[in-house]
PDB file of N, CA and C in Angstrom:
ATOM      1  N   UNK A   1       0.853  -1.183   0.000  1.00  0.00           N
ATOM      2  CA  UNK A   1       0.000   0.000   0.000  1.00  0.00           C
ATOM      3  C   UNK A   1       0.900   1.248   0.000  1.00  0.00           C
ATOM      4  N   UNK A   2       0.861   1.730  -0.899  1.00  0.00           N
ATOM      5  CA  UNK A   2       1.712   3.270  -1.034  1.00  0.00           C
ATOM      6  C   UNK A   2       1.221   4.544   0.046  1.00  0.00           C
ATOM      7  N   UNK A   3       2.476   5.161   0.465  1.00  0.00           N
ATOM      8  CA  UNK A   3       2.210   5.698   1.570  1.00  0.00           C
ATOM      9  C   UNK A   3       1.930   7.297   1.332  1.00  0.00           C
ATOM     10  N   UNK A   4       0.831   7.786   1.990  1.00  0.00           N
ATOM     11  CA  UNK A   4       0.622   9.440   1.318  1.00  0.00           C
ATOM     12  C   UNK A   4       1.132  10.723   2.138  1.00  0.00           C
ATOM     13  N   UNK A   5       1.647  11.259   1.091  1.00  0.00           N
ATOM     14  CA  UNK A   5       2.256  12.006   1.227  1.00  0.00           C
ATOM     15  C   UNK A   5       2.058  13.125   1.849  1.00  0.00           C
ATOM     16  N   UNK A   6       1.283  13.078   1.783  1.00  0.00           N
ATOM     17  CA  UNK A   6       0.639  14.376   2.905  1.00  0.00           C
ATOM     18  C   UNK A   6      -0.124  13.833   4.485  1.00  0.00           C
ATOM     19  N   UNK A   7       0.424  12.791   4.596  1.00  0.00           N
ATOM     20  CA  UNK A   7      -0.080  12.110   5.994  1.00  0.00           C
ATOM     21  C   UNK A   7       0.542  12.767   7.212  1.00  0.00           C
ATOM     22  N   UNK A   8       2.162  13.004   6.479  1.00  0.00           N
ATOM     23  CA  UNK A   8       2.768  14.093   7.670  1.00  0.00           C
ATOM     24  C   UNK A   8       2.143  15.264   7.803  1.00  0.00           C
ATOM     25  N   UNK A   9       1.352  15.692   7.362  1.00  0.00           N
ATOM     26  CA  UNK A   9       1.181  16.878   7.176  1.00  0.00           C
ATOM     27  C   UNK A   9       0.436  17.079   7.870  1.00  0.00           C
ATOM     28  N   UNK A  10      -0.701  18.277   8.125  1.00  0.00           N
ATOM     29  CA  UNK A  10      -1.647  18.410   9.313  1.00  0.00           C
ATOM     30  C   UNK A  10      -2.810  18.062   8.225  1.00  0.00           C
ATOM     31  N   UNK A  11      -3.852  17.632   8.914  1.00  0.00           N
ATOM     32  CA  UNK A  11      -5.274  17.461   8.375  1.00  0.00           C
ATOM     33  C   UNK A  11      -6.533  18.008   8.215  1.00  0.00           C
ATOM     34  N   UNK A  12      -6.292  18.359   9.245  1.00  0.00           N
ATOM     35  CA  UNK A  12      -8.035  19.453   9.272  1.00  0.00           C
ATOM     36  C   UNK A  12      -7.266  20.841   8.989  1.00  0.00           C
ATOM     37  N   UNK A  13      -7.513  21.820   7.389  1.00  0.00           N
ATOM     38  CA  UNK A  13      -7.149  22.992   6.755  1.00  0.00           C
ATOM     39  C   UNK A  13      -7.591  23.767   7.658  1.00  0.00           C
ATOM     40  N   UNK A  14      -9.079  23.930   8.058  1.00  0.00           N
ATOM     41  CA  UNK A  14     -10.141  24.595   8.819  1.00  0.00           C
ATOM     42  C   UNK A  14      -9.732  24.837  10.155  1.00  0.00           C
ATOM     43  N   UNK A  15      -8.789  24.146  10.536  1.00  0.00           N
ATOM     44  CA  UNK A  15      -8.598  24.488  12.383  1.00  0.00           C
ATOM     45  C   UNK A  15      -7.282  24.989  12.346  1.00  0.00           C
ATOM     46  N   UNK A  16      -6.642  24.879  10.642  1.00  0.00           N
ATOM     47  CA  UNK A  16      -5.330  25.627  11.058  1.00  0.00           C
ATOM     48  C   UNK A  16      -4.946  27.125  11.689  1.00  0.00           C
ATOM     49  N   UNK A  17      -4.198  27.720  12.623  1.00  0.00           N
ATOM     50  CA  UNK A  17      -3.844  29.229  12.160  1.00  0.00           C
ATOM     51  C   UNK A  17      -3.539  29.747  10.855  1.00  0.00           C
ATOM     52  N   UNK A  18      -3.610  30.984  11.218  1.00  0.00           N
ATOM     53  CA  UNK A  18      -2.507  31.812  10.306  1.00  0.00           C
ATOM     54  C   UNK A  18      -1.011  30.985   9.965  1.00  0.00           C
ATOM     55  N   UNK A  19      -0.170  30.930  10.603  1.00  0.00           N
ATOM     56  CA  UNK A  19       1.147  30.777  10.725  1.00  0.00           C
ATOM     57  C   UNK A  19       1.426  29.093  10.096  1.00  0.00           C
ATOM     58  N   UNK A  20       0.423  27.873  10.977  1.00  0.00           N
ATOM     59  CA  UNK A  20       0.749  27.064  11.103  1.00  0.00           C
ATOM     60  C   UNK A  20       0.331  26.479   9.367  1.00  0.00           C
ATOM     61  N   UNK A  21      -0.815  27.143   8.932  1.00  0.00           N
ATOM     62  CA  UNK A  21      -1.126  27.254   7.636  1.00  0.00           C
ATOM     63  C   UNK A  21      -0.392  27.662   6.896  1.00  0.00           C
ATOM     64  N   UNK A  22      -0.054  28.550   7.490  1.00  0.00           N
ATOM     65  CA  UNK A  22       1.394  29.164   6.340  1.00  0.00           C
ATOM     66  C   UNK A  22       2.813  28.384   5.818  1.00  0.00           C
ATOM     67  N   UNK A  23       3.183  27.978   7.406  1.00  0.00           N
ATOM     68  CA  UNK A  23       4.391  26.735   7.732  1.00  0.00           C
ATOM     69  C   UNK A  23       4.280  25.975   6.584  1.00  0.00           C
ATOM     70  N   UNK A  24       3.315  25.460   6.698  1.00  0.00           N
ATOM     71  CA  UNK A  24       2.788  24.075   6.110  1.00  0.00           C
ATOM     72  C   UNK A  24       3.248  24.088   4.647  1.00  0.00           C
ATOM     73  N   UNK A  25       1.945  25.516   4.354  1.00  0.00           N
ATOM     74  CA  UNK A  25       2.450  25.935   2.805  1.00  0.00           C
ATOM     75  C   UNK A  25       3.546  25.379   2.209  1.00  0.00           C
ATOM     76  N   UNK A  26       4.553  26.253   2.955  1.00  0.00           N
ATOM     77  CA  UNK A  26       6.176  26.352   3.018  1.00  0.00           C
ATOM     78  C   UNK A  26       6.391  24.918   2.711  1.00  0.00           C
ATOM     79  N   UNK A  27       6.506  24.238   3.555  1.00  0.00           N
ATOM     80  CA  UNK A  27       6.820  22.469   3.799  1.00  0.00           C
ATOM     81  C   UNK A  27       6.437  21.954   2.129  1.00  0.00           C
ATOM     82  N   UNK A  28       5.224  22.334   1.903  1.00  0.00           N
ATOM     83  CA  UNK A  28       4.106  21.492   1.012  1.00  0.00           C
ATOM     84  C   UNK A  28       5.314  22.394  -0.583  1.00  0.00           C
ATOM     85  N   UNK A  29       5.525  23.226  -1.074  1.00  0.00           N
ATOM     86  CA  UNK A  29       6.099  23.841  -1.840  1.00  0.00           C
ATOM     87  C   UNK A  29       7.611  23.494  -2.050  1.00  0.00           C
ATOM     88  N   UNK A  30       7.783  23.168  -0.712  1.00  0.00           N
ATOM     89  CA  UNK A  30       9.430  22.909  -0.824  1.00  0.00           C
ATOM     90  C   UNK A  30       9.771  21.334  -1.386  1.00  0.00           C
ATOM     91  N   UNK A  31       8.821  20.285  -0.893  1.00  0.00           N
ATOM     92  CA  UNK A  31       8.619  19.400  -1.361  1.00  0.00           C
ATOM     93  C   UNK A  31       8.304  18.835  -3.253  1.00  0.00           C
ATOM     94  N   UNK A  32       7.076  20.125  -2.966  1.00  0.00           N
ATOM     95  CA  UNK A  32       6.953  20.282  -4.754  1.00  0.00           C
ATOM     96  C   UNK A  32       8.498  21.036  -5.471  1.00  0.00           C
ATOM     97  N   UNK A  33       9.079  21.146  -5.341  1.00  0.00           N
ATOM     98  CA  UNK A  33       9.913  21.807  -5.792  1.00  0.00           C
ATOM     99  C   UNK A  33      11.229  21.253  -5.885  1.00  0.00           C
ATOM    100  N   UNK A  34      11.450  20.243  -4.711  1.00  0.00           N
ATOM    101  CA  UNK A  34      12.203  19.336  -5.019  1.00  0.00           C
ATOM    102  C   UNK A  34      11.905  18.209  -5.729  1.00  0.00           C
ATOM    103  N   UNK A  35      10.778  17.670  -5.778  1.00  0.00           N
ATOM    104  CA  UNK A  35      10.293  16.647  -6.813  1.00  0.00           C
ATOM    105  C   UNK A  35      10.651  15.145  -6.364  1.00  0.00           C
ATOM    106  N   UNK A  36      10.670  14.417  -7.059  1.00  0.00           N
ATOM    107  CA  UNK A  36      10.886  13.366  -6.736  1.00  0.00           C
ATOM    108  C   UNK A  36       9.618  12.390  -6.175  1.00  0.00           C
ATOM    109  N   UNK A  37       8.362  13.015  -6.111  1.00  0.00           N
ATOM    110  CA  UNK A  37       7.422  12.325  -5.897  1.00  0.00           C
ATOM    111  C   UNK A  37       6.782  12.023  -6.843  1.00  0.00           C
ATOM    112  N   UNK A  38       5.655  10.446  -7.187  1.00  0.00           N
ATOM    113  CA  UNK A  38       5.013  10.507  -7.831  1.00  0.00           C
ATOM    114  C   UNK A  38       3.754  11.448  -8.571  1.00  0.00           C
ATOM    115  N   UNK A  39       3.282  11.162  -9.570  1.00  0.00           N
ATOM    116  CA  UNK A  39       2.678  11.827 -10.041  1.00  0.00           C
ATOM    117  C   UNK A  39       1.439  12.538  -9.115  1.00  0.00           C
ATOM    118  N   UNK A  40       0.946  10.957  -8.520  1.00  0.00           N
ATOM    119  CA  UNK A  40      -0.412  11.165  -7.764  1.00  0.00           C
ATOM    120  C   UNK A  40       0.072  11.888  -6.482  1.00  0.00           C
ATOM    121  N   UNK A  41       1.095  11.463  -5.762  1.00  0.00           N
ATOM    122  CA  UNK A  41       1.404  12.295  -4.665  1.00  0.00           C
ATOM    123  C   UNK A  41       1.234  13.870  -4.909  1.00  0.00           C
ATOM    124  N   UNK A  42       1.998  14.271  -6.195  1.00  0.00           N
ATOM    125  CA  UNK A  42       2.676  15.451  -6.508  1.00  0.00           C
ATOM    126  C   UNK A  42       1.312  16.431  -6.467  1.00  0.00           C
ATOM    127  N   UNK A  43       0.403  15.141  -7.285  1.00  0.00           N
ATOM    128  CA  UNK A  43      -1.349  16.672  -7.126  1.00  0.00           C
ATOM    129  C   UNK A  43      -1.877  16.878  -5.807  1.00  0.00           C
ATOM    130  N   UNK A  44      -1.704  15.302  -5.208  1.00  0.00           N
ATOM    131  CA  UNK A  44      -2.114  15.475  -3.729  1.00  0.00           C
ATOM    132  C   UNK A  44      -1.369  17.201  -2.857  1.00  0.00           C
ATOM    133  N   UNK A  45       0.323  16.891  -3.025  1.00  0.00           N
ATOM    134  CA  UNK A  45       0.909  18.149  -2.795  1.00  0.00           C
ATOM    135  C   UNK A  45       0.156  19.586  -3.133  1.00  0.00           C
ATOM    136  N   UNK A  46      -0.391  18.990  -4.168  1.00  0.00           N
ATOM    137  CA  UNK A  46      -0.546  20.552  -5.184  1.00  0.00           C
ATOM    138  C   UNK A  46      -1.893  20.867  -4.773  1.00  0.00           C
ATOM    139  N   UNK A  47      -2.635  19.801  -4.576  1.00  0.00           N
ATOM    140  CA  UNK A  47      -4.046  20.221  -3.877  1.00  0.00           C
ATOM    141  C   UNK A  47      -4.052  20.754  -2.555  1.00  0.00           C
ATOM    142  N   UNK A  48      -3.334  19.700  -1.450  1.00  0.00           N
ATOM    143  CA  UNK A  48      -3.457  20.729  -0.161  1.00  0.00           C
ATOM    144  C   UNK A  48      -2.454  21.702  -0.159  1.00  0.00           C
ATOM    145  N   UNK A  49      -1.587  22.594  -0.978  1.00  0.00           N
ATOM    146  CA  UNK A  49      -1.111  23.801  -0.879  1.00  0.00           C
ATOM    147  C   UNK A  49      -1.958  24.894  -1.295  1.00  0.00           C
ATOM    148  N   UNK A  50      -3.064  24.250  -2.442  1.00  0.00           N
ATOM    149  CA  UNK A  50      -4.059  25.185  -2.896  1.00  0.00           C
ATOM    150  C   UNK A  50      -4.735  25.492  -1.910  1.00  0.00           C
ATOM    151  N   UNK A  51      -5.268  24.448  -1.116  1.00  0.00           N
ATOM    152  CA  UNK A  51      -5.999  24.846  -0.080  1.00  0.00           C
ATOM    153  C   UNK A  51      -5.925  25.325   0.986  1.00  0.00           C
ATOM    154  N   UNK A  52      -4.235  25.505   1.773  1.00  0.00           N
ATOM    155  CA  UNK A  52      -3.823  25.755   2.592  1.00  0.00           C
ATOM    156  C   UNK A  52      -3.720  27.334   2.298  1.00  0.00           C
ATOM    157  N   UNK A  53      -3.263  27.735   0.619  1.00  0.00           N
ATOM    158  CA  UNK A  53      -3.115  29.083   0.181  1.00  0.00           C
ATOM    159  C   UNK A  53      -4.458  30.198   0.725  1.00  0.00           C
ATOM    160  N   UNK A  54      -5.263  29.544   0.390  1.00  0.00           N
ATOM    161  CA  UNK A  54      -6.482  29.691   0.282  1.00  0.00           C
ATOM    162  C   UNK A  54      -7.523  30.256   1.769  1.00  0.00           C
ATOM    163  N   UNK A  55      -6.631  29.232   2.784  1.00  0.00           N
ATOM    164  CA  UNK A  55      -6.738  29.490   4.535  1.00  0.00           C
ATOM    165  C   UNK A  55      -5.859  30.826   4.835  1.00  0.00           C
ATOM    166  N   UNK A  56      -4.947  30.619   3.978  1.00  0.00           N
ATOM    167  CA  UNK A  56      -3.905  32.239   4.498  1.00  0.00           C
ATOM    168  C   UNK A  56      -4.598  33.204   4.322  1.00  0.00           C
ATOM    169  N   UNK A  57      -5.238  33.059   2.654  1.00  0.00           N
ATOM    170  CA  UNK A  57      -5.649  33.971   2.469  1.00  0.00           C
ATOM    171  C   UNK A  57      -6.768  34.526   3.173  1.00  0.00           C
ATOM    172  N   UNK A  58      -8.113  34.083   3.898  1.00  0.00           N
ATOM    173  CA  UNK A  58      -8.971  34.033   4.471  1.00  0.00           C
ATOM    174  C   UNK A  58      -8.270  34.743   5.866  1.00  0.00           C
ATOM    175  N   UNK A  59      -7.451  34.201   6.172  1.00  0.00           N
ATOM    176  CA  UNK A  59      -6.657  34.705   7.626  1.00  0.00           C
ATOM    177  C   UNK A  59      -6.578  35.798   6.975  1.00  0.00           C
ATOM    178  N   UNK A  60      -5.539  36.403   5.867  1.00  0.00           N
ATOM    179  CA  UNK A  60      -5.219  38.065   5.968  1.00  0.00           C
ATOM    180  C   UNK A  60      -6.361  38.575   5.795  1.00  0.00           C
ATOM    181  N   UNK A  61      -7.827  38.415   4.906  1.00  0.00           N
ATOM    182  CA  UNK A  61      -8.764  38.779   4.548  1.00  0.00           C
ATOM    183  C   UNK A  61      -9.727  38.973   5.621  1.00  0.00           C
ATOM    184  N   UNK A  62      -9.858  38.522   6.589  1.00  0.00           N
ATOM    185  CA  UNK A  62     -10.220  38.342   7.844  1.00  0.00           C
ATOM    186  C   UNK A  62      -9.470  39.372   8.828  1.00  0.00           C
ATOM    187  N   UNK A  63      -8.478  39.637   8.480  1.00  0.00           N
ATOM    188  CA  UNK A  63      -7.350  40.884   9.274  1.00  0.00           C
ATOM    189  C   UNK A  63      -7.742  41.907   8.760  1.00  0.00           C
ATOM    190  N   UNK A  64      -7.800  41.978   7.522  1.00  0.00           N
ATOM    191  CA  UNK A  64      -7.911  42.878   7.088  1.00  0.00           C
ATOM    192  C   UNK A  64      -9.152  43.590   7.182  1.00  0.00           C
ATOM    193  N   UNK A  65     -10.562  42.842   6.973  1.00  0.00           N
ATOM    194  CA  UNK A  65     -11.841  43.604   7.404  1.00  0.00           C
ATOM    195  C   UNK A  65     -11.721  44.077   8.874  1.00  0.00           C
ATOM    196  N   UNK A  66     -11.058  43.542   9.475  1.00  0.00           N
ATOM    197  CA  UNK A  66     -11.007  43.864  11.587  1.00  0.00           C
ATOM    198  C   UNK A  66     -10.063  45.758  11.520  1.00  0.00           C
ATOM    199  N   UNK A  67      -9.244  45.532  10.366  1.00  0.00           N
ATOM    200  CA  UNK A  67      -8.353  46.518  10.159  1.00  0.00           C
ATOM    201  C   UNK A  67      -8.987  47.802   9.823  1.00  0.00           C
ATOM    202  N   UNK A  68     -10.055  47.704   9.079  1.00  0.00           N
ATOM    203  CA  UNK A  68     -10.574  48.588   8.263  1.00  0.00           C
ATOM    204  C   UNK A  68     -11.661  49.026   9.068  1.00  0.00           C
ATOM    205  N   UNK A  69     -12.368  47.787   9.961  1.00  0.00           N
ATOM    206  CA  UNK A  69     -13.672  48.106  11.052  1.00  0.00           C
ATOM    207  C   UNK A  69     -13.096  48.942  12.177  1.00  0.00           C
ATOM    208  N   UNK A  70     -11.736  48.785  12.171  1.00  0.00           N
ATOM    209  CA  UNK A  70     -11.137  49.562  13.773  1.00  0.00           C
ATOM    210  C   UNK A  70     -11.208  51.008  13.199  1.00  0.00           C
ATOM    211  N   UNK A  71     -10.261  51.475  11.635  1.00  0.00           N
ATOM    212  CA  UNK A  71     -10.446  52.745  11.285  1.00  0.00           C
ATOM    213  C   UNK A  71     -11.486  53.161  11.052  1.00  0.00           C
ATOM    214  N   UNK A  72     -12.260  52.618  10.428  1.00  0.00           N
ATOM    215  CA  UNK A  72     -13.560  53.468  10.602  1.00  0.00           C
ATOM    216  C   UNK A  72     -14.331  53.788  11.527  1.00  0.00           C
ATOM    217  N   UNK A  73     -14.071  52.916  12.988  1.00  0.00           N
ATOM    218  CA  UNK A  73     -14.802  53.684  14.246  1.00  0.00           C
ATOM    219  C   UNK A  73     -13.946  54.505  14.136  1.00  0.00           C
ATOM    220  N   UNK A  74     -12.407  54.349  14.532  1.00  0.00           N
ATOM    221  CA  UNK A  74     -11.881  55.550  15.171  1.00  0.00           C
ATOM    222  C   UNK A  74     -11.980  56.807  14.149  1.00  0.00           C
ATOM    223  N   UNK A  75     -12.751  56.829  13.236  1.00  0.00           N
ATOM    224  CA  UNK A  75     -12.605  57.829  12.180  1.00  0.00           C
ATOM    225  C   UNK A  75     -13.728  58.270  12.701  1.00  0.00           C
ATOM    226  N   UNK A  76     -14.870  57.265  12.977  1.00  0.00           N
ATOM    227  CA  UNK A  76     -16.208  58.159  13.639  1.00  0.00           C
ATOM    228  C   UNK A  76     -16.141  58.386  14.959  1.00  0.00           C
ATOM    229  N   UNK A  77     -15.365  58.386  15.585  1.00  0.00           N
ATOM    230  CA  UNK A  77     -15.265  58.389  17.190  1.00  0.00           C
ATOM    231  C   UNK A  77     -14.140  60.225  17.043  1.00  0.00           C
ATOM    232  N   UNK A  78     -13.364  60.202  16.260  1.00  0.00           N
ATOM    233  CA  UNK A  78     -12.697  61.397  16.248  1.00  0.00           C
ATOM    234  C   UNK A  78     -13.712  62.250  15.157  1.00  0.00           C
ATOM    235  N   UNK A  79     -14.570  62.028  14.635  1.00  0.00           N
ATOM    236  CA  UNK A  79     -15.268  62.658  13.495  1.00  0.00           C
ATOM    237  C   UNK A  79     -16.184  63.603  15.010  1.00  0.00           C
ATOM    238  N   UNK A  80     -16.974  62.405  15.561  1.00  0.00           N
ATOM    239  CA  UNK A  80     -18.118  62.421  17.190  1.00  0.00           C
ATOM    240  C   UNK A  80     -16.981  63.836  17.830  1.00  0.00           C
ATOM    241  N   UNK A  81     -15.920  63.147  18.351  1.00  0.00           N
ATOM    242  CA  UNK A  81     -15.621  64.337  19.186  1.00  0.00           C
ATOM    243  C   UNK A  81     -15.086  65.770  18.749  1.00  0.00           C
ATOM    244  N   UNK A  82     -14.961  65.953  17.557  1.00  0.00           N
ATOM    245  CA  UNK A  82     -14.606  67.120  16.846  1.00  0.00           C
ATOM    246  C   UNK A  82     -16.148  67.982  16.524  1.00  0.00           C
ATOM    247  N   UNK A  83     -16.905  67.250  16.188  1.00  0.00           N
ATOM    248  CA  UNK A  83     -18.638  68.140  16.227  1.00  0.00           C
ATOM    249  C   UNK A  83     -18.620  68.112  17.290  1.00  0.00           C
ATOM    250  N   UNK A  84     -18.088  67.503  18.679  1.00  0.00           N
ATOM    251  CA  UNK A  84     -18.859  68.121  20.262  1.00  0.00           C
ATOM    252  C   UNK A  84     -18.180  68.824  20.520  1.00  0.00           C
ATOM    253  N   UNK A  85     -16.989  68.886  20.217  1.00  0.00           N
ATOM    254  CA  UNK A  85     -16.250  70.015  20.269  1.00  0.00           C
ATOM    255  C   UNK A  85     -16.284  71.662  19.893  1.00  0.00           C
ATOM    256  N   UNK A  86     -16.602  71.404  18.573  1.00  0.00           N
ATOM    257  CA  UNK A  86     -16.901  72.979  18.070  1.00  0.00           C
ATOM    258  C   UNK A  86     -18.349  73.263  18.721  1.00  0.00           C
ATOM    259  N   UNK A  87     -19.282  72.306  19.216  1.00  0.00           N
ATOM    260  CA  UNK A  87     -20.916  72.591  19.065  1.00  0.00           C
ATOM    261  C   UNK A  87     -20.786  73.386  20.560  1.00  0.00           C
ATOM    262  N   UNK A  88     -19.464  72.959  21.361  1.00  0.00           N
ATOM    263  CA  UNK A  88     -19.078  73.661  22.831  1.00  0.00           C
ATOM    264  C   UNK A  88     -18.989  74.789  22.878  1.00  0.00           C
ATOM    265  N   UNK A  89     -18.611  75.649  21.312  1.00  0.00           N
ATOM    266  CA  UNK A  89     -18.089  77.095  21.548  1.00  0.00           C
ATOM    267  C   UNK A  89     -19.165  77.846  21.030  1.00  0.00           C
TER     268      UNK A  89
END
């Protein structure tokens, strides 16, 4: 029974972090890149890096809306205290 190649690897995409998703990437690419695996392994490789890509991306995309929700309060929170401000004088 041929052994798969991505067994070392982690399994559940969905519970990965940021980082550990990322790691992985790394691992999964470096492997493709050195070669030497069969064909079927090699898509297996090529599939969970797609998918692991895919978790990063969701992680920065996910940062990034939190990023954009923080400036825009603090844009309305300094917008708020600049009208109570002038409405003082």
């Amino acid at each position: 029974m041929p052994i798969d190649p991505t067994a070392a690897l982690g399994a559940d995409i969905a519970d990965l972090t940021y980082e550990q998703a990322r790691d992985e990437l790394v691992q999964v690419v470096s492997r493709l890149e050195t070669g030497g695996e069969p064909l079927e392994a090699s898509l297996a490789l090529w599939e969970r890096g797609e998918a692991l890509a895919a978790r990063c991306q969701e992680w920065l995309d996910g940062a990034r809306e939190k990023l954009d929700a923080a400036r825009s309060g603090a844009r309305a929170g300094a917008t708020a205290t600049t009208s109570t401000d002038t409405d003082d004088e």
